[in-house]
N, C-alpha and C. Protein backbone atom coordinates (compact mmCIF):
# COMPACT_ATOMS: atom_id res chain seq x y z
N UNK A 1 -29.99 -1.30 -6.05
CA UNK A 1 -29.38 -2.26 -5.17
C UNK A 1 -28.63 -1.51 -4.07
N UNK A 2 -28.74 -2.06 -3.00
CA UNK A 2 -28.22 -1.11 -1.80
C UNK A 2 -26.90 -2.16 -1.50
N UNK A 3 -25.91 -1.28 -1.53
CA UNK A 3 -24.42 -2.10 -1.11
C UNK A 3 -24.01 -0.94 0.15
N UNK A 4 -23.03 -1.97 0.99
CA UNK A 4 -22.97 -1.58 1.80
C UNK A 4 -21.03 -1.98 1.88
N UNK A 5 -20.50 -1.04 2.40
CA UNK A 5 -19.11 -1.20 1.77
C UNK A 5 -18.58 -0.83 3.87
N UNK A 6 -18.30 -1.88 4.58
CA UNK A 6 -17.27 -1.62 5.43
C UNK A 6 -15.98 -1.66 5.40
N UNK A 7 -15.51 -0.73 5.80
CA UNK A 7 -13.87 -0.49 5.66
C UNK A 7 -13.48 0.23 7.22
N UNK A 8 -12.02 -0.46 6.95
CA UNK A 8 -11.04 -0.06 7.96
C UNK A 8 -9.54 -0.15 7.18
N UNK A 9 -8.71 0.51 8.12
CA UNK A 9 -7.26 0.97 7.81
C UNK A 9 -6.83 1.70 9.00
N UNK A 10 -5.53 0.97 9.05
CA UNK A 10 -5.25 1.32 10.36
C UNK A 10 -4.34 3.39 10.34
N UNK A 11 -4.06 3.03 8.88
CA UNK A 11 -3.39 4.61 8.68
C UNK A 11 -3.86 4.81 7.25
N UNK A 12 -5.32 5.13 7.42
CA UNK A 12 -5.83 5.86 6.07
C UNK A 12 -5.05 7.05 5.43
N UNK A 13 -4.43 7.89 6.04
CA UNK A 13 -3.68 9.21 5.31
C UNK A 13 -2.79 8.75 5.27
N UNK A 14 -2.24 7.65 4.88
CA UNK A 14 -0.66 7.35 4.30
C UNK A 14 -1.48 6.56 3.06
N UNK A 15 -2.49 5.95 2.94
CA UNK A 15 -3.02 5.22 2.10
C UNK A 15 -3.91 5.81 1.00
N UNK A 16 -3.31 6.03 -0.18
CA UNK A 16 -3.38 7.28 -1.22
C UNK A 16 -4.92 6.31 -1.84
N UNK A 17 -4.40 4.95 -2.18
CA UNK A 17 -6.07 4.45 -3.32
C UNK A 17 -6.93 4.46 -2.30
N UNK A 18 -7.11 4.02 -0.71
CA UNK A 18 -7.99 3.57 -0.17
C UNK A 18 -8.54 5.14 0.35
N UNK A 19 -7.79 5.84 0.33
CA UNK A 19 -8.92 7.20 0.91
C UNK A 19 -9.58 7.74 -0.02
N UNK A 20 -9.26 7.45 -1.87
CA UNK A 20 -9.57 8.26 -2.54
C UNK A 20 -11.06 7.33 -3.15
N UNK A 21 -10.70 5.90 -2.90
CA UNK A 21 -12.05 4.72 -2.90
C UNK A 21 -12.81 5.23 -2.38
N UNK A 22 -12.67 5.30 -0.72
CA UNK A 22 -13.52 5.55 0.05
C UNK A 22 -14.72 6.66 0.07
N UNK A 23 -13.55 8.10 -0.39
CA UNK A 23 -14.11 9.43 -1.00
C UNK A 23 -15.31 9.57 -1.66
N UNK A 24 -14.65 8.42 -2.85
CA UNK A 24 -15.48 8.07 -3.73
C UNK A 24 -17.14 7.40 -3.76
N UNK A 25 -16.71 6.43 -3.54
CA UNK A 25 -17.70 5.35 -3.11
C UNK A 25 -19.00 6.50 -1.66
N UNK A 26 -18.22 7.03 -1.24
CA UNK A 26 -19.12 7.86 -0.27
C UNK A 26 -20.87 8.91 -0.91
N UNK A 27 -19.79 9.54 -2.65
CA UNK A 27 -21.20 10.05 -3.30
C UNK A 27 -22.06 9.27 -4.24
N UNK A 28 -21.84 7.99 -3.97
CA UNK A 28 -23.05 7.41 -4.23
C UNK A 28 -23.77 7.07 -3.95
N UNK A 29 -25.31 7.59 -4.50
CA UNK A 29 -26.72 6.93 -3.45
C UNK A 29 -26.89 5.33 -3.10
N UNK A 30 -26.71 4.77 -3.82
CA UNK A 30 -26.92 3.54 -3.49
C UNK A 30 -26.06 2.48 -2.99
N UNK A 31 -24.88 3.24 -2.52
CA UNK A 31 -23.58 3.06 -1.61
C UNK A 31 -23.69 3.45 -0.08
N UNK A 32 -23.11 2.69 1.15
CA UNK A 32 -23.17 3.72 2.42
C UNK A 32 -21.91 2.66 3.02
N UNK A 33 -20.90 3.67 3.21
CA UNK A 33 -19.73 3.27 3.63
C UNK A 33 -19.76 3.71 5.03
N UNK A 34 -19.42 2.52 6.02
CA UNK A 34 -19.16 2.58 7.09
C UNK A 34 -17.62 2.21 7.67
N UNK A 35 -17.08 3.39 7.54
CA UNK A 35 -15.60 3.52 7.93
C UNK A 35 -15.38 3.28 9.25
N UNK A 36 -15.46 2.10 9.94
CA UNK A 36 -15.01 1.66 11.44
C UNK A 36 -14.29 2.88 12.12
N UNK A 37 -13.16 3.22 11.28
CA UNK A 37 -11.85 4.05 12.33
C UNK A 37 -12.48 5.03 13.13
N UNK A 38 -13.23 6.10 12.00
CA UNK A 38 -14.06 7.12 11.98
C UNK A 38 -15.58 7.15 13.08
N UNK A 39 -16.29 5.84 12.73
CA UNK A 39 -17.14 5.67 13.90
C UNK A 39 -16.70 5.48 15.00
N UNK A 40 -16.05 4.01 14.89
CA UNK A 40 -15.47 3.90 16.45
C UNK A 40 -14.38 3.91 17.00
N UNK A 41 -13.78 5.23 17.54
CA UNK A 41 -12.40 5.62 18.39
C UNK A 41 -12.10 4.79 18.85
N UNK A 42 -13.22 4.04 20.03
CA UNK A 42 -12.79 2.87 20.78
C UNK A 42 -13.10 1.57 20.28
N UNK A 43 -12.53 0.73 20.30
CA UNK A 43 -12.66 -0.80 20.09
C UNK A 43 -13.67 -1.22 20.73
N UNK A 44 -13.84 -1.00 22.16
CA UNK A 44 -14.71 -1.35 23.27
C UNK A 44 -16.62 -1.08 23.31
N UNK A 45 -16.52 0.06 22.08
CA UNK A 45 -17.92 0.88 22.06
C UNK A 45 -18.42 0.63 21.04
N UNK A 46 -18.33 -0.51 20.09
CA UNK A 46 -18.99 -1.16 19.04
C UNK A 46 -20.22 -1.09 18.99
N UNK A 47 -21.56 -0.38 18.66
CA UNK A 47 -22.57 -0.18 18.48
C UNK A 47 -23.25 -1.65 17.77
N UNK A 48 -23.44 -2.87 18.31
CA UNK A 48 -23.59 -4.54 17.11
C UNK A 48 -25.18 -4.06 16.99
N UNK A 49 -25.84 -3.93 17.32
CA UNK A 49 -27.00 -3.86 16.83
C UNK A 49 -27.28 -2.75 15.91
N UNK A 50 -26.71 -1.63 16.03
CA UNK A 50 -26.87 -0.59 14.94
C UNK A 50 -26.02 -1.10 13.56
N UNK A 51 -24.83 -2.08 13.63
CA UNK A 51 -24.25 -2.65 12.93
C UNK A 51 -24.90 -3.56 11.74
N UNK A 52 -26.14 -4.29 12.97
CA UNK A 52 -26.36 -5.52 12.54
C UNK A 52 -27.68 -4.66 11.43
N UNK A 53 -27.82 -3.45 11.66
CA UNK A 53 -29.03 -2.62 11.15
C UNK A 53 -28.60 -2.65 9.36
N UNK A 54 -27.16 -1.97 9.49
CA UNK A 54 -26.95 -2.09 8.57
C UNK A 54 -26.84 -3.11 7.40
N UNK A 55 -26.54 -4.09 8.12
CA UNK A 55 -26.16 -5.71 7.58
C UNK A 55 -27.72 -5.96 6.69
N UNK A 56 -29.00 -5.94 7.40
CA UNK A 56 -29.99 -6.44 7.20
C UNK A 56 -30.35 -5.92 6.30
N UNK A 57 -30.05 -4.46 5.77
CA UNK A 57 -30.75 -3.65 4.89
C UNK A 57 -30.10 -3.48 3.84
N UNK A 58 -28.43 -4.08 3.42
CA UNK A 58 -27.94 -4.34 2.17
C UNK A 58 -27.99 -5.12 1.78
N UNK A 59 -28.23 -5.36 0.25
CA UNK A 59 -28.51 -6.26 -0.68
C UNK A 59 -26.74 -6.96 -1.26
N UNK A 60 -26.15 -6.23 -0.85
CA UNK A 60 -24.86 -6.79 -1.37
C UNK A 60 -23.90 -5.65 -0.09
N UNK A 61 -22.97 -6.75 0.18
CA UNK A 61 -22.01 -6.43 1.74
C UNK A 61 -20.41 -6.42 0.66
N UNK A 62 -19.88 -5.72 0.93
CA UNK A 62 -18.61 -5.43 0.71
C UNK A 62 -17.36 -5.16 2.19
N UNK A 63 -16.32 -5.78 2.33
CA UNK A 63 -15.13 -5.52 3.17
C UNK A 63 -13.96 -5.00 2.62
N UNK A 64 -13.56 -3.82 2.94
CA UNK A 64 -12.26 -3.38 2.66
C UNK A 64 -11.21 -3.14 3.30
N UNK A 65 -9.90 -3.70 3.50
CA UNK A 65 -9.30 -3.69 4.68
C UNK A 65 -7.97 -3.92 3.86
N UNK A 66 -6.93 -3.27 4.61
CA UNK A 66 -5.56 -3.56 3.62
C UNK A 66 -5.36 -5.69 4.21
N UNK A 67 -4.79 -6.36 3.49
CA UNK A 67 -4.56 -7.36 3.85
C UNK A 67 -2.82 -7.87 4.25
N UNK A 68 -2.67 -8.09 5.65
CA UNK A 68 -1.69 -8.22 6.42
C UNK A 68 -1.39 -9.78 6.96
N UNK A 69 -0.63 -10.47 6.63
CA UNK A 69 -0.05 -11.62 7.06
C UNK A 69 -1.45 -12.31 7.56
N UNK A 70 -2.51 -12.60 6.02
CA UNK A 70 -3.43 -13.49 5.88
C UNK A 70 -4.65 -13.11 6.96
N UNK A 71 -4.80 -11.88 7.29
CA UNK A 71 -5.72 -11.37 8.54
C UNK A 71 -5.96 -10.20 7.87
N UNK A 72 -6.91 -9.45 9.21
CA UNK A 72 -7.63 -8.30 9.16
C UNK A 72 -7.02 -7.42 10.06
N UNK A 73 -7.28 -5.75 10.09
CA UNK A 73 -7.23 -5.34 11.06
C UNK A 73 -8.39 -5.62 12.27
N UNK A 74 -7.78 -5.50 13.94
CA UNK A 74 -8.38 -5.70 14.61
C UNK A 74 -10.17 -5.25 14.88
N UNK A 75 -9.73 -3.81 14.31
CA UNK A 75 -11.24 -3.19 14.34
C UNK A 75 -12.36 -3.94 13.45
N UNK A 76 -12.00 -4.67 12.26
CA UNK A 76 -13.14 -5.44 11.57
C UNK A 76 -13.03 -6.85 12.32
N UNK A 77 -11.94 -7.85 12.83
CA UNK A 77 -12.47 -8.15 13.43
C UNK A 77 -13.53 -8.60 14.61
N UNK A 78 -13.74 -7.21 15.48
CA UNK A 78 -14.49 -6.92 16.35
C UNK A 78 -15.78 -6.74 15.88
């Protein structure tokens, strides 16, 4: 089964479980974590179709994002 795990954080190195998840979740084959922060510097340069590449080809979608006054960070919203 191909899962596909997007994540964002706005200050991953202060955030001890979510970098060590992420770490994690990274050596597995049938895992592919796409860490927003890391791809995209800019907000503005959102790659949606290489996005949407990914979307189509997992069997199961995962979001990870710290949760802040019932929202997301901006970058997963985008």
């Amino acid at each position: 089964m191909e899962i596909l795990v997007i994540a964002t954080h706005p200050n991953i190195k202060e955030s001890r479980v979510n970098k060590v998840w992420i770490e994690n979740l990274k050596k597995e084959s049938n895992i592919t974590v796409r860490f927003l922060d890391e791809i995209y510097k800019d907000i503005k340069k959102i790659d949606i179709e290489k996005e949407k590449k990914f979307l189509e080809k997992a069997e199961r979608v995962v979001f990870q994002f710290p949760f802040y006054w019932y929202s997301m960070p901006a970058l997963m919203r985008e």
